[in-house]
N, C-alpha and C. Protein backbone atom coordinates (compact mmCIF):
# COMPACT_ATOMS: atom_id res chain seq x y z
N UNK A 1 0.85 -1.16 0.00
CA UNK A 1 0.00 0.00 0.00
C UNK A 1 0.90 1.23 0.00
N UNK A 2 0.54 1.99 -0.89
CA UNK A 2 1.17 3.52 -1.01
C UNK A 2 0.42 4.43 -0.50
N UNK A 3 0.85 5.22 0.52
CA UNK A 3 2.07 5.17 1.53
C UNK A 3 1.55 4.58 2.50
N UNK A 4 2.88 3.91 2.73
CA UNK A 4 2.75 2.99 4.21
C UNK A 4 2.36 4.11 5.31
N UNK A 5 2.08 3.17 6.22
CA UNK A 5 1.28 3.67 7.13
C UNK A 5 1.66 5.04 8.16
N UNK A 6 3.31 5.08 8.20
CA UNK A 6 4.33 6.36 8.63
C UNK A 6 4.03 7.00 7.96
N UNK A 7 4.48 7.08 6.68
CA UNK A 7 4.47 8.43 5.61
C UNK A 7 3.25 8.79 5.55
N UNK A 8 1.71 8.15 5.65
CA UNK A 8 0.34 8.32 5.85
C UNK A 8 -0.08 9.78 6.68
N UNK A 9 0.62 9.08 7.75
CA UNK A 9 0.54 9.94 9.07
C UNK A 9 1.38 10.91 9.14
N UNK A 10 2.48 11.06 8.61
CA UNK A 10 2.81 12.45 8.54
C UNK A 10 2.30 13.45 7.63
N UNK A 11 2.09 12.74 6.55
CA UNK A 11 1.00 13.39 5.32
C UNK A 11 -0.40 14.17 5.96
N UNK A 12 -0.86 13.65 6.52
CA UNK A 12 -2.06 13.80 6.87
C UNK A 12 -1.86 14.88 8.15
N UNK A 13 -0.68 15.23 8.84
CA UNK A 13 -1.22 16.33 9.54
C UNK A 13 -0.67 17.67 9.28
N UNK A 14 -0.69 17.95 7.54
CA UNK A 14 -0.79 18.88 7.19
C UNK A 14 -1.76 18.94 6.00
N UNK A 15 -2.34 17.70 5.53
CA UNK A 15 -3.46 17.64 4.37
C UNK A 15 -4.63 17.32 5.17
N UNK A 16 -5.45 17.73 4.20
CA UNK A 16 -7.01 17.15 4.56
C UNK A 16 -7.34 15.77 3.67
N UNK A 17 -6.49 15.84 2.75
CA UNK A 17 -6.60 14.74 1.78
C UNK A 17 -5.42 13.95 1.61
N UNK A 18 -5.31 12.56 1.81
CA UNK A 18 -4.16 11.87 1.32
C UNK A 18 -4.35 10.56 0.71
N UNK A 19 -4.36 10.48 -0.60
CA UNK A 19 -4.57 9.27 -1.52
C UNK A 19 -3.61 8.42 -0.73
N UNK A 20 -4.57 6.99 -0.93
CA UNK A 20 -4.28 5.74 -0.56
C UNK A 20 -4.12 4.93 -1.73
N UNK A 21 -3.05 4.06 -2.42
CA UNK A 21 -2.94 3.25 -3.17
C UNK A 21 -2.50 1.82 -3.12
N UNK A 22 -3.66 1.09 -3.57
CA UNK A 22 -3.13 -0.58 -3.10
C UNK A 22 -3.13 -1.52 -4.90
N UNK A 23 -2.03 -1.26 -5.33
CA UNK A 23 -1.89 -2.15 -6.60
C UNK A 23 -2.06 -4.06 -5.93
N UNK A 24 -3.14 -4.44 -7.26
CA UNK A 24 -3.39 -6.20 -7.09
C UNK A 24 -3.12 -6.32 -8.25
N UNK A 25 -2.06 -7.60 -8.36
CA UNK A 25 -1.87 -8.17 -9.27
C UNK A 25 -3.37 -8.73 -10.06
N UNK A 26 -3.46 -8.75 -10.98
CA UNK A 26 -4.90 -8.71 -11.37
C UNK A 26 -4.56 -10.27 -12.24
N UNK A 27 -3.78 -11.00 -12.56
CA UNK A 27 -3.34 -12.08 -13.27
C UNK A 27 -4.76 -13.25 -13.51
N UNK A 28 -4.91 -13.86 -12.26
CA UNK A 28 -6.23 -13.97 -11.96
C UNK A 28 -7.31 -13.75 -11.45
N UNK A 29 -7.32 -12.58 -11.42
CA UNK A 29 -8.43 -11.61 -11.28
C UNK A 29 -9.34 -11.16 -12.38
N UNK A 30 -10.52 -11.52 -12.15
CA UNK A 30 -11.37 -10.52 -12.96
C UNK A 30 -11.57 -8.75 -12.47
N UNK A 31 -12.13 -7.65 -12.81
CA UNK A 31 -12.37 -6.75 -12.19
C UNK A 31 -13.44 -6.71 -10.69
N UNK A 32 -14.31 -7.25 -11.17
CA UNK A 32 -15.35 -7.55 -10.04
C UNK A 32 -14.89 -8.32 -9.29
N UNK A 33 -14.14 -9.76 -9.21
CA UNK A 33 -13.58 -10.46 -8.31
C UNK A 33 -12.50 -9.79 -7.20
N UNK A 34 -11.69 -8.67 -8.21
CA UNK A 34 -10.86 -7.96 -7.46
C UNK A 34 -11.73 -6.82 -6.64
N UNK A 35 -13.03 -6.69 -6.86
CA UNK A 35 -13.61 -5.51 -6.10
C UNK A 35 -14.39 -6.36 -5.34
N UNK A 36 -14.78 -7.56 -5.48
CA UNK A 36 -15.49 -8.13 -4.29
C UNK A 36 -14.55 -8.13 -3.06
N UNK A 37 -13.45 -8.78 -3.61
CA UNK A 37 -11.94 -8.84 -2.29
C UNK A 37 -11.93 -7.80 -1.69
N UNK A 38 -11.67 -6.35 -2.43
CA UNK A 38 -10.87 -5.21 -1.35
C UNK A 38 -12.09 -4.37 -1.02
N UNK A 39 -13.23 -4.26 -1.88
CA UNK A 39 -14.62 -3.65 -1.23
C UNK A 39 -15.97 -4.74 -0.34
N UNK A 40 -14.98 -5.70 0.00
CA UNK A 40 -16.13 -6.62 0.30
C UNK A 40 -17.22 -6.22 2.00
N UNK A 41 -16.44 -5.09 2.38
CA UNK A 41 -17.30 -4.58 3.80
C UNK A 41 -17.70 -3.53 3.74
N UNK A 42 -17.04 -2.47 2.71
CA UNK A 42 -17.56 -1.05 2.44
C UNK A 42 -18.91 -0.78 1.94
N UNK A 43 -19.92 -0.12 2.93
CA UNK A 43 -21.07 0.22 2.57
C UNK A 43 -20.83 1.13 0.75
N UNK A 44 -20.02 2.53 0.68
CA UNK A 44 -20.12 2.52 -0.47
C UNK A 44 -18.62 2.24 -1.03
N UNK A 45 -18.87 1.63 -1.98
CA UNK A 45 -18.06 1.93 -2.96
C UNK A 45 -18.00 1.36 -4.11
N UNK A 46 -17.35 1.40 -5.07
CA UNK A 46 -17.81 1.52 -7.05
C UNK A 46 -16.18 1.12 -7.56
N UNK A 47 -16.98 0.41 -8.70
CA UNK A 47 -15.92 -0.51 -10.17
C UNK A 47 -16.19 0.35 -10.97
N UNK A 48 -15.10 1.10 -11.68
CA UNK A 48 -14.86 2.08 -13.19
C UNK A 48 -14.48 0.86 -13.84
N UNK A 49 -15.18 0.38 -15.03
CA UNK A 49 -14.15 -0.39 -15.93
C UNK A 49 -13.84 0.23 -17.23
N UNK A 50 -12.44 0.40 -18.03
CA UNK A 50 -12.51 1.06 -19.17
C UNK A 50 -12.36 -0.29 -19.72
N UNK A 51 -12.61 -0.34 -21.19
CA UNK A 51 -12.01 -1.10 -22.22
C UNK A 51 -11.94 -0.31 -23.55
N UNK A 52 -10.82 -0.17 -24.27
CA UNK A 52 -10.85 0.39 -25.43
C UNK A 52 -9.27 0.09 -26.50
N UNK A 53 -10.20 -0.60 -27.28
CA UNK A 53 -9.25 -1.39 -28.46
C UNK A 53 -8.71 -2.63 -27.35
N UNK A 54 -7.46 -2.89 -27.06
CA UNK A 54 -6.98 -4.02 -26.58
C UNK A 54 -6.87 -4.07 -25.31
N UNK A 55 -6.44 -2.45 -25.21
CA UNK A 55 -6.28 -2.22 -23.71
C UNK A 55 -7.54 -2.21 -22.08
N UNK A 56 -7.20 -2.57 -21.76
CA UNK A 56 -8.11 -2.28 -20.31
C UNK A 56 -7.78 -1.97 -19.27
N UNK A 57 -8.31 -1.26 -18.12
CA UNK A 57 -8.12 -0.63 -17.15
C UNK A 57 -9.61 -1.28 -16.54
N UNK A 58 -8.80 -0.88 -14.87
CA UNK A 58 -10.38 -0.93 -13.63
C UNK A 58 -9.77 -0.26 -12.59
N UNK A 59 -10.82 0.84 -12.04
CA UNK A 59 -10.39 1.12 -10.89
C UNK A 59 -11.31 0.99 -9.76
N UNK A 60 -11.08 0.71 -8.67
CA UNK A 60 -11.86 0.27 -7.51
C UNK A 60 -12.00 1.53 -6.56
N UNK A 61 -12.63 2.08 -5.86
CA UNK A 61 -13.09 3.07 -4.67
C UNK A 61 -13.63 2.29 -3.55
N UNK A 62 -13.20 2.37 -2.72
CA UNK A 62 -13.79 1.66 -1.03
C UNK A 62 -14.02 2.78 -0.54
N UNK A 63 -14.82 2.95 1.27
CA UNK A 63 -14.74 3.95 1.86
C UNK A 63 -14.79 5.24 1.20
N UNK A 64 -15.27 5.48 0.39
CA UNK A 64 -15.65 6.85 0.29
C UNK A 64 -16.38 7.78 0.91
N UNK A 65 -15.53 9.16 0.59
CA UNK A 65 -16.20 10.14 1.14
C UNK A 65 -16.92 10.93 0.58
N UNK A 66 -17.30 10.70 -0.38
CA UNK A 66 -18.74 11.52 -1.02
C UNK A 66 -19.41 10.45 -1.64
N UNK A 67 -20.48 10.54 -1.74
CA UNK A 67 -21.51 9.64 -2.85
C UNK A 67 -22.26 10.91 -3.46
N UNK A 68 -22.84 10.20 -4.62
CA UNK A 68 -23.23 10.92 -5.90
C UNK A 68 -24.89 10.08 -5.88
N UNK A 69 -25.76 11.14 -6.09
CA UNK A 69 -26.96 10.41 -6.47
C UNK A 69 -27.65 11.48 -7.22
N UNK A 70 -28.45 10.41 -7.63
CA UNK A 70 -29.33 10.72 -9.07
C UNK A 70 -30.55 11.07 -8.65
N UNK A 71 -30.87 12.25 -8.71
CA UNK A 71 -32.03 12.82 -7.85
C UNK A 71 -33.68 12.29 -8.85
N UNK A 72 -33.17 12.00 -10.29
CA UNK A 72 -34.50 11.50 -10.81
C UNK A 72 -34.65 9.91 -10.39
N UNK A 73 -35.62 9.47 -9.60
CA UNK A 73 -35.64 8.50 -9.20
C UNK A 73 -36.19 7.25 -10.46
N UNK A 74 -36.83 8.15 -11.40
CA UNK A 74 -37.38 7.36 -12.13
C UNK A 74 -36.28 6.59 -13.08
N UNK A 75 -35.14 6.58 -13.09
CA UNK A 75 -34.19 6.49 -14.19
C UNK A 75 -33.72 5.23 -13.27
N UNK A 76 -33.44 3.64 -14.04
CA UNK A 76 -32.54 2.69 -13.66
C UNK A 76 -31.16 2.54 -13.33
């Protein structure tokens, strides 16, 4: 995890914000498998998946601090 848990804490008592980064080997991983693992207790959090031409990307959010909602309820 980037940054360990020292550098965290010194970060943080001069930010209000300090990104947390945890690279998973994704080898056998699907995207969702890898977001069931590291979001599996977090009330919110969300899978970005890109795909475009060969390449792909996913990014995972746990613990977040804002949520986003869709005030027309009628929309799926």
């Amino acid at each position: 995890m980037i940054p360990d848990f020292k550098e965290f804490s010194r970060l943080a008592r001069s930010a209000t914000l300090v990104p947390v980064v945890k690279s998973v080997s994704a080898d056998l991983l699907t995207p969702v498998s890898a977001f069931l693992s590291i979001a599996e207790n977090e009330l919110h959090a969300f899978l970005l998946e890109s795909v475009e031409h060969v390449s792909r990307s996913a990014a995972i959010h746990a613990a977040a601090g804002a949520r986003f909602r869709d005030r027309d309820r009628t929309r799926a």
